[in-house]
Every structure is written in structure tokens, then in C-alpha cells.
PDB file of N, CA and C in Angstrom:
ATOM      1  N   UNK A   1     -90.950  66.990 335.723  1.00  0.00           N
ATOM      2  CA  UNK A   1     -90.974  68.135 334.836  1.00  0.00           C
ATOM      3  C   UNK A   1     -92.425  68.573 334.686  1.00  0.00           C
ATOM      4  N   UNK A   2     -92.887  70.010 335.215  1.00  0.00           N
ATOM      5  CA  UNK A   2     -94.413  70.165 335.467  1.00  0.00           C
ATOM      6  C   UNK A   2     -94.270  71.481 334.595  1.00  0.00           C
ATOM      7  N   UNK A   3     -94.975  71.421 333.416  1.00  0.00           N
ATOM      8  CA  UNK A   3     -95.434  72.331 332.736  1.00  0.00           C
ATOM      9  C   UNK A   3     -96.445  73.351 333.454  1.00  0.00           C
ATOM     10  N   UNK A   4     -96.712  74.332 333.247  1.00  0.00           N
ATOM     11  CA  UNK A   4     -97.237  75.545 333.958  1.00  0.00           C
ATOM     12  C   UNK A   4     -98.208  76.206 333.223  1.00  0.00           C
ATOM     13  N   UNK A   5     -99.070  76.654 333.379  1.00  0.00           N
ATOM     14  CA  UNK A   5    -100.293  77.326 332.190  1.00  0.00           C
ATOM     15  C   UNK A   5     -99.441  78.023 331.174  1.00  0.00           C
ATOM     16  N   UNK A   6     -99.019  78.526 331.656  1.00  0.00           N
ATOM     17  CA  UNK A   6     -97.898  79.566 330.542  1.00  0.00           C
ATOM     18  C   UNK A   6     -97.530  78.640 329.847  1.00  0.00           C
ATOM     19  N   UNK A   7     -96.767  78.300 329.908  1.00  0.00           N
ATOM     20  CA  UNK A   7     -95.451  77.429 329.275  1.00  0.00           C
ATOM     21  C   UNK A   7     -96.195  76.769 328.143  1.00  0.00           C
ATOM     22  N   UNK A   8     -97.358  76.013 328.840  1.00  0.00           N
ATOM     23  CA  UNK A   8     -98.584  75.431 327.905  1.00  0.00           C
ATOM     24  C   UNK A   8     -99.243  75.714 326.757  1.00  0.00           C
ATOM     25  N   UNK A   9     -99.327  77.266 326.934  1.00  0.00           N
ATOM     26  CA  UNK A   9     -99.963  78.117 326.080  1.00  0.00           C
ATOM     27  C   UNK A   9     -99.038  79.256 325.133  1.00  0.00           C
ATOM     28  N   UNK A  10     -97.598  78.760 325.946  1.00  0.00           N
ATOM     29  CA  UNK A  10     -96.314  79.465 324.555  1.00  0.00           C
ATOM     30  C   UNK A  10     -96.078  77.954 324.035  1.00  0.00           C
ATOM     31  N   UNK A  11     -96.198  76.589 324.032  1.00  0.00           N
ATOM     32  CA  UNK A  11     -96.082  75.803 323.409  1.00  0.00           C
ATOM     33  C   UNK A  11     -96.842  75.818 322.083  1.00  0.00           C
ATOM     34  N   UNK A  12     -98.401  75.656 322.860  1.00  0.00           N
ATOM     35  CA  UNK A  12     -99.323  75.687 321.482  1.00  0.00           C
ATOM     36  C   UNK A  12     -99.334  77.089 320.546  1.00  0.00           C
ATOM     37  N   UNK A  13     -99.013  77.730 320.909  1.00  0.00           N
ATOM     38  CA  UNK A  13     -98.879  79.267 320.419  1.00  0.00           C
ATOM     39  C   UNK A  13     -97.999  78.777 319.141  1.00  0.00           C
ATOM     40  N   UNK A  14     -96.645  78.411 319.726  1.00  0.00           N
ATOM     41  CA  UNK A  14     -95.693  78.190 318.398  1.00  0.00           C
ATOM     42  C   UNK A  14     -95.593  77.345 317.948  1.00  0.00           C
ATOM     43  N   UNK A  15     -96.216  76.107 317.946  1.00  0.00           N
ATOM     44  CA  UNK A  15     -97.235  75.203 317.620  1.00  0.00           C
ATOM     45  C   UNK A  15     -98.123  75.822 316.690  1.00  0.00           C
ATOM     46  N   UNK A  16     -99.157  76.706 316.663  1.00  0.00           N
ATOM     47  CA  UNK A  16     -99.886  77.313 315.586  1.00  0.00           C
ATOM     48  C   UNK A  16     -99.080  77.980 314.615  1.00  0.00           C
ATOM     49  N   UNK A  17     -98.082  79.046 315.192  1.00  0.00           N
ATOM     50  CA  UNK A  17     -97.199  79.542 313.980  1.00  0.00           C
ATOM     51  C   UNK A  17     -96.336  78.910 313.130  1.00  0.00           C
ATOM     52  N   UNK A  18     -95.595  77.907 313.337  1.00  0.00           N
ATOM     53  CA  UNK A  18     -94.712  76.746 312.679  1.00  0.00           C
ATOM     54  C   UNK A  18     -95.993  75.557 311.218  1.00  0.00           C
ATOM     55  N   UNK A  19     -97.069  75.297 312.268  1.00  0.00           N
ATOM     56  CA  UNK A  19     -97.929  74.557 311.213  1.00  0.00           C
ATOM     57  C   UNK A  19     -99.441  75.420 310.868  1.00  0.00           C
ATOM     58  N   UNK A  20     -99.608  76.295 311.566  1.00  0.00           N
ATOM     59  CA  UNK A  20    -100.620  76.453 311.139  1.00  0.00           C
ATOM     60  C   UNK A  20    -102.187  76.348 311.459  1.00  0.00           C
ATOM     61  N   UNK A  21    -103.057  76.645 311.488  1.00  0.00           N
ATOM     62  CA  UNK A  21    -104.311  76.434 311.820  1.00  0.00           C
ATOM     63  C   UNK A  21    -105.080  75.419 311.261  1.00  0.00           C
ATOM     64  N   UNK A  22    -104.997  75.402 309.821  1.00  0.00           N
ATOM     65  CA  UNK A  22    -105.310  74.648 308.940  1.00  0.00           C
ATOM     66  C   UNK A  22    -104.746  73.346 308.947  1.00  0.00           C
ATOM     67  N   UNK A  23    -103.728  72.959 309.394  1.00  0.00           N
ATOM     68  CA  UNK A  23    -102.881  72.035 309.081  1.00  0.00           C
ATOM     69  C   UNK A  23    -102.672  70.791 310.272  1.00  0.00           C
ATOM     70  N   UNK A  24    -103.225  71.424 311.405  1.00  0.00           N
ATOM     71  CA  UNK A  24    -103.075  70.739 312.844  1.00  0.00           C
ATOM     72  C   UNK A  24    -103.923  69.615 312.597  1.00  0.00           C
ATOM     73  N   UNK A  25    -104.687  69.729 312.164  1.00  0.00           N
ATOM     74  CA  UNK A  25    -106.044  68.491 312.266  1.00  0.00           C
ATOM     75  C   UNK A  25    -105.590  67.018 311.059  1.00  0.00           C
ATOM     76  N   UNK A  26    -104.407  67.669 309.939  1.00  0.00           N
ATOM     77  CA  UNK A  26    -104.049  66.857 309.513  1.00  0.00           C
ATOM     78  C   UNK A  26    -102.706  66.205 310.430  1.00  0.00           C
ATOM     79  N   UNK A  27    -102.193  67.265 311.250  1.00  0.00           N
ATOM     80  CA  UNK A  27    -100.917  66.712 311.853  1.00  0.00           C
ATOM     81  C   UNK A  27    -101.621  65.444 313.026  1.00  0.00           C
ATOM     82  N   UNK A  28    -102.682  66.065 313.639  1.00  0.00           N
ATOM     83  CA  UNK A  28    -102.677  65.474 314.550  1.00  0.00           C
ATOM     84  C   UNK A  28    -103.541  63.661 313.980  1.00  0.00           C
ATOM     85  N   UNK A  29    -103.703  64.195 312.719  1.00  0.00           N
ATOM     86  CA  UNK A  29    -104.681  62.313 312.604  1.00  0.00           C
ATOM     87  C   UNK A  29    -103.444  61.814 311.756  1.00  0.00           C
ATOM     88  N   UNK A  30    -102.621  62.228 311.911  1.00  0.00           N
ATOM     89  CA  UNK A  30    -101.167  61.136 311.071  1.00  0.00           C
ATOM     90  C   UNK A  30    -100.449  60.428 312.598  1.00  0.00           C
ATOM     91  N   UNK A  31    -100.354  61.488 313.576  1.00  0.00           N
ATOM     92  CA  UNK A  31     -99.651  61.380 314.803  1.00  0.00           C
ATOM     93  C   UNK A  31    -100.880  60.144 315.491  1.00  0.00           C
ATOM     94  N   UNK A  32    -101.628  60.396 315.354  1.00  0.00           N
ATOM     95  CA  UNK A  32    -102.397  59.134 316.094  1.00  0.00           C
ATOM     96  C   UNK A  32    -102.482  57.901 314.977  1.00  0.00           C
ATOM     97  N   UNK A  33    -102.748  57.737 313.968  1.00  0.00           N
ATOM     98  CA  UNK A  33    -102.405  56.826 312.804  1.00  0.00           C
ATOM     99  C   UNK A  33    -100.792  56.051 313.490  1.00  0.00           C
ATOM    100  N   UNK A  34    -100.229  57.147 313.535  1.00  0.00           N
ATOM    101  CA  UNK A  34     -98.307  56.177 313.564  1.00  0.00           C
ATOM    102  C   UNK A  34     -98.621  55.466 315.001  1.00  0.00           C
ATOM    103  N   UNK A  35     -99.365  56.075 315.810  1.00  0.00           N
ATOM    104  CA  UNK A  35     -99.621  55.728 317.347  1.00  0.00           C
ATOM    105  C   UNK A  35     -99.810  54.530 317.865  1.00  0.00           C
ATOM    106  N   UNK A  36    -101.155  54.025 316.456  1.00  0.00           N
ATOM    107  CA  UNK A  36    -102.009  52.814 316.222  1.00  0.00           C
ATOM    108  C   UNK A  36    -100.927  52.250 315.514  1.00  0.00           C
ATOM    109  N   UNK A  37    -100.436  52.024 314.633  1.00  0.00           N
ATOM    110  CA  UNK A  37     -99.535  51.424 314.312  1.00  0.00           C
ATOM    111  C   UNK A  37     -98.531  50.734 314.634  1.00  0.00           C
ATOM    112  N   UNK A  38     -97.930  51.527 315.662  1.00  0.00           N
ATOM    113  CA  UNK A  38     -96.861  50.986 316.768  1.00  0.00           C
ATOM    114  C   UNK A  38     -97.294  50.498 317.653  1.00  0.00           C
ATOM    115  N   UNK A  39     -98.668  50.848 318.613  1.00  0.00           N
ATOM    116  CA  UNK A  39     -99.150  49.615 319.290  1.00  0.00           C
ATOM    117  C   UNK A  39     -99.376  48.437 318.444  1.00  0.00           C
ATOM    118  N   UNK A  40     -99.881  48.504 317.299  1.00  0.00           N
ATOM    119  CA  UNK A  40    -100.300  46.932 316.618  1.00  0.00           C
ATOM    120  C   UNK A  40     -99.043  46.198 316.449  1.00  0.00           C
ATOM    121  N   UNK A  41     -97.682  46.902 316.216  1.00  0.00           N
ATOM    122  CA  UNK A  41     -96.806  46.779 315.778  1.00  0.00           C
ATOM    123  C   UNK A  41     -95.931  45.548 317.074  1.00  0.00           C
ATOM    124  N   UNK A  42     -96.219  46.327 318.552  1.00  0.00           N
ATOM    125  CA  UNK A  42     -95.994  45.730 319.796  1.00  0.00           C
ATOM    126  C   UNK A  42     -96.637  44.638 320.023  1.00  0.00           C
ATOM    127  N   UNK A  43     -97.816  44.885 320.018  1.00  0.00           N
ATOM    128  CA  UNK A  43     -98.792  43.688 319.757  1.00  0.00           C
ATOM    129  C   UNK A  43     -98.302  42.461 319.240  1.00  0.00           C
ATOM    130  N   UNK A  44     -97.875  42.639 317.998  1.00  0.00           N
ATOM    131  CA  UNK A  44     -97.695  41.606 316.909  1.00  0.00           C
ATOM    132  C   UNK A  44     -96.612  41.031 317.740  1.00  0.00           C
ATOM    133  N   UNK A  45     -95.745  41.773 317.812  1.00  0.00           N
ATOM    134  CA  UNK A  45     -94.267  41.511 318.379  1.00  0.00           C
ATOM    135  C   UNK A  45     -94.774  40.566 319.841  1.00  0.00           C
ATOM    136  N   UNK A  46     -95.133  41.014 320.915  1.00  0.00           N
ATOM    137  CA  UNK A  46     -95.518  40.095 321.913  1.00  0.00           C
ATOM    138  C   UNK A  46     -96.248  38.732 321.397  1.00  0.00           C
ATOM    139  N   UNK A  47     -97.177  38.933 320.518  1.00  0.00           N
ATOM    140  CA  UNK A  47     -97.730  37.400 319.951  1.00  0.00           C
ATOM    141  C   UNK A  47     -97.004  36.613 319.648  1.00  0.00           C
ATOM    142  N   UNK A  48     -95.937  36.793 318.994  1.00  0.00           N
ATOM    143  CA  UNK A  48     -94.889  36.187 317.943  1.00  0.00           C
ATOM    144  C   UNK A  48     -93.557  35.475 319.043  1.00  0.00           C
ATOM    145  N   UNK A  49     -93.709  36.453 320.337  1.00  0.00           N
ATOM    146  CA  UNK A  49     -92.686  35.843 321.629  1.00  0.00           C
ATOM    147  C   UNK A  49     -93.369  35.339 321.856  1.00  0.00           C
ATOM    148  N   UNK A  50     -94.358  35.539 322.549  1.00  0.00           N
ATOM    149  CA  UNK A  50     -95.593  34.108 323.135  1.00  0.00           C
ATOM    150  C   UNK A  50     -95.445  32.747 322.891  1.00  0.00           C
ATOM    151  N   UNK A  51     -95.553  32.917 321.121  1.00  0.00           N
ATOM    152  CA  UNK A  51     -96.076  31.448 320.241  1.00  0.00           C
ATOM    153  C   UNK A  51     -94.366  31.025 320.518  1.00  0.00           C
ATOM    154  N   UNK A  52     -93.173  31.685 320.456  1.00  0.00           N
ATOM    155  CA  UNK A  52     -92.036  31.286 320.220  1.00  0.00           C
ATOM    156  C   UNK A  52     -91.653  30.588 321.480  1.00  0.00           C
ATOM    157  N   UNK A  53     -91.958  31.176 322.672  1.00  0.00           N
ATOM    158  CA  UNK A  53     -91.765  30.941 324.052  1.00  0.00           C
ATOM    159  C   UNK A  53     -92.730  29.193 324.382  1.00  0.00           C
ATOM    160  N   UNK A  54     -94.084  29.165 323.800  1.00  0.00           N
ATOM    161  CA  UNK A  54     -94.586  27.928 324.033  1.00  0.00           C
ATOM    162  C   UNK A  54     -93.935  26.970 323.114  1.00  0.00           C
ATOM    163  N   UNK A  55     -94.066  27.442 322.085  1.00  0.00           N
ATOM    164  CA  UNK A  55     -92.980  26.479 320.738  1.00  0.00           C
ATOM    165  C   UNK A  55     -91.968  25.595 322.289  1.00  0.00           C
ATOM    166  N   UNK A  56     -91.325  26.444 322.266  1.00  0.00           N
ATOM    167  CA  UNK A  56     -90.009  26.071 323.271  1.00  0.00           C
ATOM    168  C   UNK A  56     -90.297  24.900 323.997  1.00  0.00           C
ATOM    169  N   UNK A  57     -91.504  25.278 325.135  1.00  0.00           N
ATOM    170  CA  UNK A  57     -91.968  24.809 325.977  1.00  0.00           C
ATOM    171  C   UNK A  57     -92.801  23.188 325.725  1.00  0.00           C
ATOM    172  N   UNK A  58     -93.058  23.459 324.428  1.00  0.00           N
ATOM    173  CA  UNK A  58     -93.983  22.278 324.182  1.00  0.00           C
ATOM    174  C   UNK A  58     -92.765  21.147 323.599  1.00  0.00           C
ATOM    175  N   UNK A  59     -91.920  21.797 323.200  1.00  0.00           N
ATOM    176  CA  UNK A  59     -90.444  21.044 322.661  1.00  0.00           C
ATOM    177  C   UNK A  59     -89.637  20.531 323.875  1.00  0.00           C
ATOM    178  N   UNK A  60     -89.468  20.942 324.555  1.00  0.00           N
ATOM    179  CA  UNK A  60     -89.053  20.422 326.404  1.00  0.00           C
ATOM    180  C   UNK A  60     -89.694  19.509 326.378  1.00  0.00           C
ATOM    181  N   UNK A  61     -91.028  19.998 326.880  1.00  0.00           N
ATOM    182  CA  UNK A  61     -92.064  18.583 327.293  1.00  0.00           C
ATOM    183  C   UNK A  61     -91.848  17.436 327.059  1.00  0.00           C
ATOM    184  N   UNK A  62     -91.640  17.688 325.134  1.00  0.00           N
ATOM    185  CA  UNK A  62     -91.752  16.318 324.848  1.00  0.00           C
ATOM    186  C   UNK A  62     -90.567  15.309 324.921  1.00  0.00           C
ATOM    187  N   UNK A  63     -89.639  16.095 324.960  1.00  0.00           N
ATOM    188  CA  UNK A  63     -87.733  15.576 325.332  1.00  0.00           C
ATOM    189  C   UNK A  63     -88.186  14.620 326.840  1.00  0.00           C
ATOM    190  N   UNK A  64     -87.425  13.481 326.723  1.00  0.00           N
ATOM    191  CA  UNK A  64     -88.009  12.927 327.758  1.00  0.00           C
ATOM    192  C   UNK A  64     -86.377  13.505 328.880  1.00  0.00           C
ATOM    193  N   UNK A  65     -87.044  12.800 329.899  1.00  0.00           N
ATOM    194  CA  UNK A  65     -85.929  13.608 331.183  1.00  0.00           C
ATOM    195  C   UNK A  65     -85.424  12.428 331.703  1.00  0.00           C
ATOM    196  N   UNK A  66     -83.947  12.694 331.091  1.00  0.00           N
ATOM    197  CA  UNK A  66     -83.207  11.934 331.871  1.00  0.00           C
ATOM    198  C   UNK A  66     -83.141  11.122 333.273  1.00  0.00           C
ATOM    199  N   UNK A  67     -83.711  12.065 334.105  1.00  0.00           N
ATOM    200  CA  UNK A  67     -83.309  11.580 335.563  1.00  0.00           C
ATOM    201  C   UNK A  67     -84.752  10.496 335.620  1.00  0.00           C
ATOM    202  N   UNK A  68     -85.565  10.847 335.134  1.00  0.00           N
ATOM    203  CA  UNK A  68     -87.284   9.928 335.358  1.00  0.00           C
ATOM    204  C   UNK A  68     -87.244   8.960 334.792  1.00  0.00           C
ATOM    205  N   UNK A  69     -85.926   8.253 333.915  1.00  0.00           N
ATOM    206  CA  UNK A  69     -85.905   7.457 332.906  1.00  0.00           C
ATOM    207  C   UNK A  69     -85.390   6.236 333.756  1.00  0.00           C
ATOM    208  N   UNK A  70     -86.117   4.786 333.785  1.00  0.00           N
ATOM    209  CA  UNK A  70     -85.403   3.616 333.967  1.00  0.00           C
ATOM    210  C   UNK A  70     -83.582   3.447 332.997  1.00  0.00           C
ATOM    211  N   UNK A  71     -83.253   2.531 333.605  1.00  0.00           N
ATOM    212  CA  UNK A  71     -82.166   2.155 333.027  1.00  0.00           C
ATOM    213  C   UNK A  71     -82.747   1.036 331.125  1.00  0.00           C
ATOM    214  N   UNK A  72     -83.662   1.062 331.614  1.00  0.00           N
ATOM    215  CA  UNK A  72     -84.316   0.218 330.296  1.00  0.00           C
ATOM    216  C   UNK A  72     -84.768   0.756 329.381  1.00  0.00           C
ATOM    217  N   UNK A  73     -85.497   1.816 329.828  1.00  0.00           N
ATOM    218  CA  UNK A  73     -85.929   3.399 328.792  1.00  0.00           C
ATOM    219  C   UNK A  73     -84.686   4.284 328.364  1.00  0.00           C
ATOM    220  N   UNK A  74     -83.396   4.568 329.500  1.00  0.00           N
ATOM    221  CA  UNK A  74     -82.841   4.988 328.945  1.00  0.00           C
ATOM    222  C   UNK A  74     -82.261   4.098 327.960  1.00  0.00           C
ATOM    223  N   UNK A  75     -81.906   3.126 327.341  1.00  0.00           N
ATOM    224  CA  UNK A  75     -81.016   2.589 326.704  1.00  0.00           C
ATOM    225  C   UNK A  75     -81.836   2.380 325.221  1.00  0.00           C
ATOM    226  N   UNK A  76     -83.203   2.069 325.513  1.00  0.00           N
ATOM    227  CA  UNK A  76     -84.201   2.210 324.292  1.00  0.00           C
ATOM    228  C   UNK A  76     -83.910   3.606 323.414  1.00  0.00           C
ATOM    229  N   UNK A  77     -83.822   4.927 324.902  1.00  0.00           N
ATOM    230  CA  UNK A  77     -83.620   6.024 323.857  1.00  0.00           C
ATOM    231  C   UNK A  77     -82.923   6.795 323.243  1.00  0.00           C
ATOM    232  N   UNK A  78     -81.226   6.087 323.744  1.00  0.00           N
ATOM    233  CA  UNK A  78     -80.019   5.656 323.034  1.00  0.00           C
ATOM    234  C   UNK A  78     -79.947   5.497 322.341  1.00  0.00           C
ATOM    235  N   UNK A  79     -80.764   4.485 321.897  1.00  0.00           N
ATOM    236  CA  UNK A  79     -80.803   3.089 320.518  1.00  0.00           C
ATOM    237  C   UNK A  79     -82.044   4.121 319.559  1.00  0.00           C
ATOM    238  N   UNK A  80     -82.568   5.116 320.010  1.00  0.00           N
ATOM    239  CA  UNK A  80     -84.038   5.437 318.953  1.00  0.00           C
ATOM    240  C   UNK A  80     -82.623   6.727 318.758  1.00  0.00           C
ATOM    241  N   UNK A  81     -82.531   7.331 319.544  1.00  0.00           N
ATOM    242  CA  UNK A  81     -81.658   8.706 318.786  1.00  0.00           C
ATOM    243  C   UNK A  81     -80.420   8.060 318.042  1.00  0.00           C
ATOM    244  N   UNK A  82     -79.727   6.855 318.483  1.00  0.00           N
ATOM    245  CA  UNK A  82     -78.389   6.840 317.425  1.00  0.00           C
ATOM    246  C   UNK A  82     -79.122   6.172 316.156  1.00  0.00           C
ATOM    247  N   UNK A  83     -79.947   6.008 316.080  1.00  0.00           N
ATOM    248  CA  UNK A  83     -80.791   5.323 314.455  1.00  0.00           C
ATOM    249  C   UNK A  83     -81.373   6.655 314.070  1.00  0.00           C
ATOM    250  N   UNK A  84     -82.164   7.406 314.590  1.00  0.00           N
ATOM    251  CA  UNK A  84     -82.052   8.781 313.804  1.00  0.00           C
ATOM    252  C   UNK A  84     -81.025   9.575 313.859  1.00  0.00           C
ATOM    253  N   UNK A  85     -80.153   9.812 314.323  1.00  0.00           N
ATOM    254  CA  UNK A  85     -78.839  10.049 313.907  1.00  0.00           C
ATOM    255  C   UNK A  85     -78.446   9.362 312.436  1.00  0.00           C
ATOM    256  N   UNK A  86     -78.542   8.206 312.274  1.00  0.00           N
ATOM    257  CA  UNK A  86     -78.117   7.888 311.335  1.00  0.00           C
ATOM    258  C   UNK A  86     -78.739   8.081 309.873  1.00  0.00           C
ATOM    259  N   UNK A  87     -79.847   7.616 310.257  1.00  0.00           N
ATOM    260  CA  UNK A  87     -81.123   8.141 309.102  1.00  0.00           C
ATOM    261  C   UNK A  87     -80.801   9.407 308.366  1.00  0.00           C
TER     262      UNK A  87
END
């Protein structure tokens, strides 16, 4: 969709008549205000998956893995989860 000089200049045209001359400079520092906002807003939001995503990851880790486990470890960690189970 390629806007055209014209088209450009009947935009801002009725753009001036609807708000005004006076009034643009307040429209336009609210429109960049909400702008900043919603990037910080994304921002925050990606940080908050990040920390949630390693949370995860660092919680795996520490789960020990079945298949790497002796028959002697596994049965130790049988005996440690059915006592916190019980606890």
C-alpha cells in the first residue's frame, strides 16, 4: 500500500482541520508518550518470560535424571521423595 504525494498531503490537510494547528503538538507528544509506554510495557513482559523460562530451567537441572541414576541412587531417591512426601 504506497501512499502518493497527494494522498499524503489530503491526509495531513484533514488532519489539520479535525485537530487543529494548535493542538497537533499536544496530539503528537501523547502519541509518542503511549509509544514509550508500550515498548516498556513489552520490555517488561519479555523480562518476566526470560526469568520464568530460566526459573524452569534451573528447576530441571536440579531434578536428577532418571536414566544417569545407578540402581543405588535411584532407590536413595525413592526413599528421600517418599519421606518428603510424607513430611
Amino acid at each position: 500500500m504506497n501512499f502518493g504525494t497527494t494522498e499524503i498531503i489530503l491526509i495531513v490537510a484533514v488532519i489539520f482541520l479535525l485537530f487543529g494547528a494548535s493542538r497537533l503538538p499536544q496530539l503528537a507528544k501523547s502519541l509518542g508518550q503511549s509509544r514509550k509506554a508500550f515498548k516498556e510495557g513489552m520490555r517488561e513482559a519479555e523480562e518476566e518470560f526470560e526469568m520464568e523460562r530460566k526459573k524452569e530451567l534451573a528447576e530441571k537441572a536440579q531434578t536428577p535424571q532418571l536414566s544417569s541414576m545407578s540402581d543405588e541412587e535411584l532407590a536413595a531417591e525413592l526413599r528421600r521423595r517418599a519421606e518428603a512426601k510424607q513430611s
